[in-house]
Protein backbone atom coordinates (compact mmCIF):
# COMPACT_ATOMS: atom_id res chain seq x y z
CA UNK A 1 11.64 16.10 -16.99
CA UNK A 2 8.05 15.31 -17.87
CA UNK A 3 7.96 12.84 -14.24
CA UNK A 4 8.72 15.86 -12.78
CA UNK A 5 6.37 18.18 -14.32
CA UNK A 6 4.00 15.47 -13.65
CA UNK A 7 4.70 14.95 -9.92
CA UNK A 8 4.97 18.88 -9.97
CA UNK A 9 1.12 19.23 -10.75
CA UNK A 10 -0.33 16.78 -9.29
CA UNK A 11 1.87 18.00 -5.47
CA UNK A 12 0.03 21.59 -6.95
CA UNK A 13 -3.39 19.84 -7.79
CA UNK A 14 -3.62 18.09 -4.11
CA UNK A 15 -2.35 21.88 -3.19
CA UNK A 16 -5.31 23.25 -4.64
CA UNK A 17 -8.12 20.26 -3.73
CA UNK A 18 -7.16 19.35 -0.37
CA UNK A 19 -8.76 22.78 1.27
CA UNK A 20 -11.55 22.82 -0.89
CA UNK A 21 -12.38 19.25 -0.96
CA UNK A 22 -14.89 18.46 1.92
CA UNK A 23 -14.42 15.81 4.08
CA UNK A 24 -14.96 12.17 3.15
CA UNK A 25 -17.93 10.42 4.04
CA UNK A 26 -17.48 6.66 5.54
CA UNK A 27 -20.44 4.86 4.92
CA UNK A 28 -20.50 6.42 1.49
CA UNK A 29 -17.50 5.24 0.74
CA UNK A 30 -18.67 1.88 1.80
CA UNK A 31 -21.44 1.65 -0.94
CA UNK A 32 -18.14 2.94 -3.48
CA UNK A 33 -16.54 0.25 -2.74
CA UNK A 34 -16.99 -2.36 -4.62
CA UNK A 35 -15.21 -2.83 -7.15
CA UNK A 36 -12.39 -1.96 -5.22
CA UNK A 37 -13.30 -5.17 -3.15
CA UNK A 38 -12.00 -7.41 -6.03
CA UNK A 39 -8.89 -6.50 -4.93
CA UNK A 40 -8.28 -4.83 -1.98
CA UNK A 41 -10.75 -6.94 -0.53
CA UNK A 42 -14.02 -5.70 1.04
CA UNK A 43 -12.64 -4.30 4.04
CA UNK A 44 -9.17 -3.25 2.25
CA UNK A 45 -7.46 -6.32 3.73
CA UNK A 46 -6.17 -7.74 0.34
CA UNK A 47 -7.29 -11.40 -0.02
CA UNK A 48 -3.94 -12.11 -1.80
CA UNK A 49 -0.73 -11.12 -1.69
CA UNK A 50 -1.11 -10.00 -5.46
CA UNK A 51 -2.23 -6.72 -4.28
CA UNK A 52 -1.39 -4.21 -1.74
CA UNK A 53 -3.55 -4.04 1.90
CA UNK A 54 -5.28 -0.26 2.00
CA UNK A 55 -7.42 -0.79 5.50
CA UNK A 56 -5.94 1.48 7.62
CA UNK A 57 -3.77 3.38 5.62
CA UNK A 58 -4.23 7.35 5.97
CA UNK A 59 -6.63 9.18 4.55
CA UNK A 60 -5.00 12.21 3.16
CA UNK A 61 -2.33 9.35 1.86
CA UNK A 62 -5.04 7.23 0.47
CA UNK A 63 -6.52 10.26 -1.46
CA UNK A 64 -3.24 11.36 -2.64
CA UNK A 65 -2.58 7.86 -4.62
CA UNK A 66 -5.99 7.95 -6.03
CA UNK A 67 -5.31 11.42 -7.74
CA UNK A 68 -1.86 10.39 -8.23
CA UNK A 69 -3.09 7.39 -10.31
CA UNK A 70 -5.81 9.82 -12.28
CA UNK A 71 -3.54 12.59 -13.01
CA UNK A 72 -0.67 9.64 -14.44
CA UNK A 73 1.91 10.43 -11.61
CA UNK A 74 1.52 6.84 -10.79
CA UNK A 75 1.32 4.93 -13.47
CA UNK A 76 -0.34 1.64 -13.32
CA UNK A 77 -2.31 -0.57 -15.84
CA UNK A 78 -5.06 -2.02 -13.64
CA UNK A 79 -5.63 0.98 -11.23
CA UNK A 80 -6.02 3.70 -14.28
CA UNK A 81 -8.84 2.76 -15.45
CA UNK A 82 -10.41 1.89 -12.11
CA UNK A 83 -10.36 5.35 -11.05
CA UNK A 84 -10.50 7.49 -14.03
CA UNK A 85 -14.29 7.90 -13.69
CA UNK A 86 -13.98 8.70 -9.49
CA UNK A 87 -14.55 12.33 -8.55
CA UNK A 88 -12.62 14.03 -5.83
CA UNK A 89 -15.86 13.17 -3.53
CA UNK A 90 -15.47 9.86 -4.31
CA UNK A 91 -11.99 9.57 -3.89
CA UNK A 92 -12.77 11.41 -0.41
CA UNK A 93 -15.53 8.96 0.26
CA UNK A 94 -13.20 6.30 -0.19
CA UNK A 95 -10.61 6.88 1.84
CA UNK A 96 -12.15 7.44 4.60
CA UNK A 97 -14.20 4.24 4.67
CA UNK A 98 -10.57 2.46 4.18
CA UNK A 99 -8.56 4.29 6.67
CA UNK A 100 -11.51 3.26 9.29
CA UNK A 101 -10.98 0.09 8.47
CA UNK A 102 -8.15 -2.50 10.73
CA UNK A 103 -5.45 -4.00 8.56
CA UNK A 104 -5.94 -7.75 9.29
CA UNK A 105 -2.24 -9.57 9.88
CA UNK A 106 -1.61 -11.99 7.27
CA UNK A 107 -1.52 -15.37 8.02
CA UNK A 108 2.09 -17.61 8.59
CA UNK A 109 2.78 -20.34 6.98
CA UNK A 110 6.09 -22.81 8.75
CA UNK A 111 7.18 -22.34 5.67
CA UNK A 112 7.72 -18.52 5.16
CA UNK A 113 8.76 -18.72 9.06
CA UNK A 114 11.81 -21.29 8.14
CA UNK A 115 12.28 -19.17 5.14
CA UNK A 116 12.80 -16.13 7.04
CA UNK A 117 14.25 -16.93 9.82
CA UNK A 118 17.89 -16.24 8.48
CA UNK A 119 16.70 -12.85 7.31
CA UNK A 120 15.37 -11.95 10.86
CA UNK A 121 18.76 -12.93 12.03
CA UNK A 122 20.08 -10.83 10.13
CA UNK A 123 17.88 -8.01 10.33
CA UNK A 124 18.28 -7.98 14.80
CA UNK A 125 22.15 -8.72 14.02
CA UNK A 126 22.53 -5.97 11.99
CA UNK A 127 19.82 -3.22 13.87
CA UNK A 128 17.90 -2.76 10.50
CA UNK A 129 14.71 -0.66 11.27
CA UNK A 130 12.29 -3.42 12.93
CA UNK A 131 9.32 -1.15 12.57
CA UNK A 132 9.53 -2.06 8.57
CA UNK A 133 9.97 -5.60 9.56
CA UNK A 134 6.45 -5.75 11.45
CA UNK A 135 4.65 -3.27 8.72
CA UNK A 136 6.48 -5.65 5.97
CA UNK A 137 5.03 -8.74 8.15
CA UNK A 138 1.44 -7.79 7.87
CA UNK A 139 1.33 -6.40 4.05
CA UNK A 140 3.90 -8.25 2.23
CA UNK A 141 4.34 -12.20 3.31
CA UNK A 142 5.23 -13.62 -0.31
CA UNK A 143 7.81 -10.87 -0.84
CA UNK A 144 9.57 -12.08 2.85
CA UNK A 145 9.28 -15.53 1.47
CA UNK A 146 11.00 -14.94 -1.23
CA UNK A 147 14.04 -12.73 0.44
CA UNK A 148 14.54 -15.43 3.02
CA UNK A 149 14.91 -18.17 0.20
CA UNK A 150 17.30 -15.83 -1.77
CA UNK A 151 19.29 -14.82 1.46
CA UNK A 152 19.91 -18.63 2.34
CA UNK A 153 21.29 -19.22 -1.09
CA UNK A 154 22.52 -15.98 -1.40
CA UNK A 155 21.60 -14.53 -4.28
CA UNK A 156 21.32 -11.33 -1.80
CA UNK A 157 24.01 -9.69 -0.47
CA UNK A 158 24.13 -9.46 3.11
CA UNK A 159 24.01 -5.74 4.65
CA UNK A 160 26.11 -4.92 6.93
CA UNK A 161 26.49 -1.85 8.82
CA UNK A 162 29.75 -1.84 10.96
């Protein structure tokens, strides 16, 4: 009940900021930034797989999560504190320098290809959404690592959908 009262408030708060909060400035955002560069990277392309890519993410989305993480919708230990001091300008500003930005693809190892290669298999076999399979690609390479290991031993069950 109180995750709902929560997500209640904050879907009211956006409600309420979104028309009056003016538009996100770019290269402010920019000089913002940086301490959001330890781990999103300077550009937003995460420099590990640790933490989640934001370059080129949506700007009304990007703002959203930022107030979300403020208000304690989304609760998280390291981003909490990071933007409990950010205004609704800066979350603006930031945002839109980030969704400016180009997601950069990350880089594949022959190892996560050989790991997932029975996972791809399965995922053309079985006509699994393959638009989440290229997004998945370019933000999440340790996490497809580790599904193709699991699927070859598997300690996943397979989907199927006949």
């Amino acid at each position: 009940m109180k995750k709902l009262l929560m997500a209640t408030l904050a879907f009211l708060t956006i409600g309420a900021v979104a028309p009056s909060m003016a538009a996100g400035d770019a290269s402010a955002g920019k000089g913002k930034s940086a301490v959001c560069a330890a781990c999103h990277g300077a550009d937003g392309n995460s420099p590990t797989d640790m933490f989640p890519k934001i370059a080129g993410q949506g700007e009304a989305y990007l703002v959203k999560q930022l107030i979300e993480f403020k208000s304690g919708v989304r609760s998280n230990a390291v981003m909490a504190p990071m933007v409990a001091a950010l205004t609704e300008q800066d979350m603006a500003d930031l945002a839109a320098y980030y969704a400016g930005q180009n997601i950069a693809p990350a880089a594949t190892s022959e190892d996560l290809v050989a790991a997932v290669q029975p996972f791809i298999a399965l995922v053309i076999k079985n006509l699994v959404f393959l638009r989440v399979w290229h997004v998945m690609v370019q933000r999440v390479p340790v996490y497809l690592l580790r599904s193709g290991q699991h699927y070859q031993v598997n300690m996943r069950p397979i989907l199927k959908l006949n």
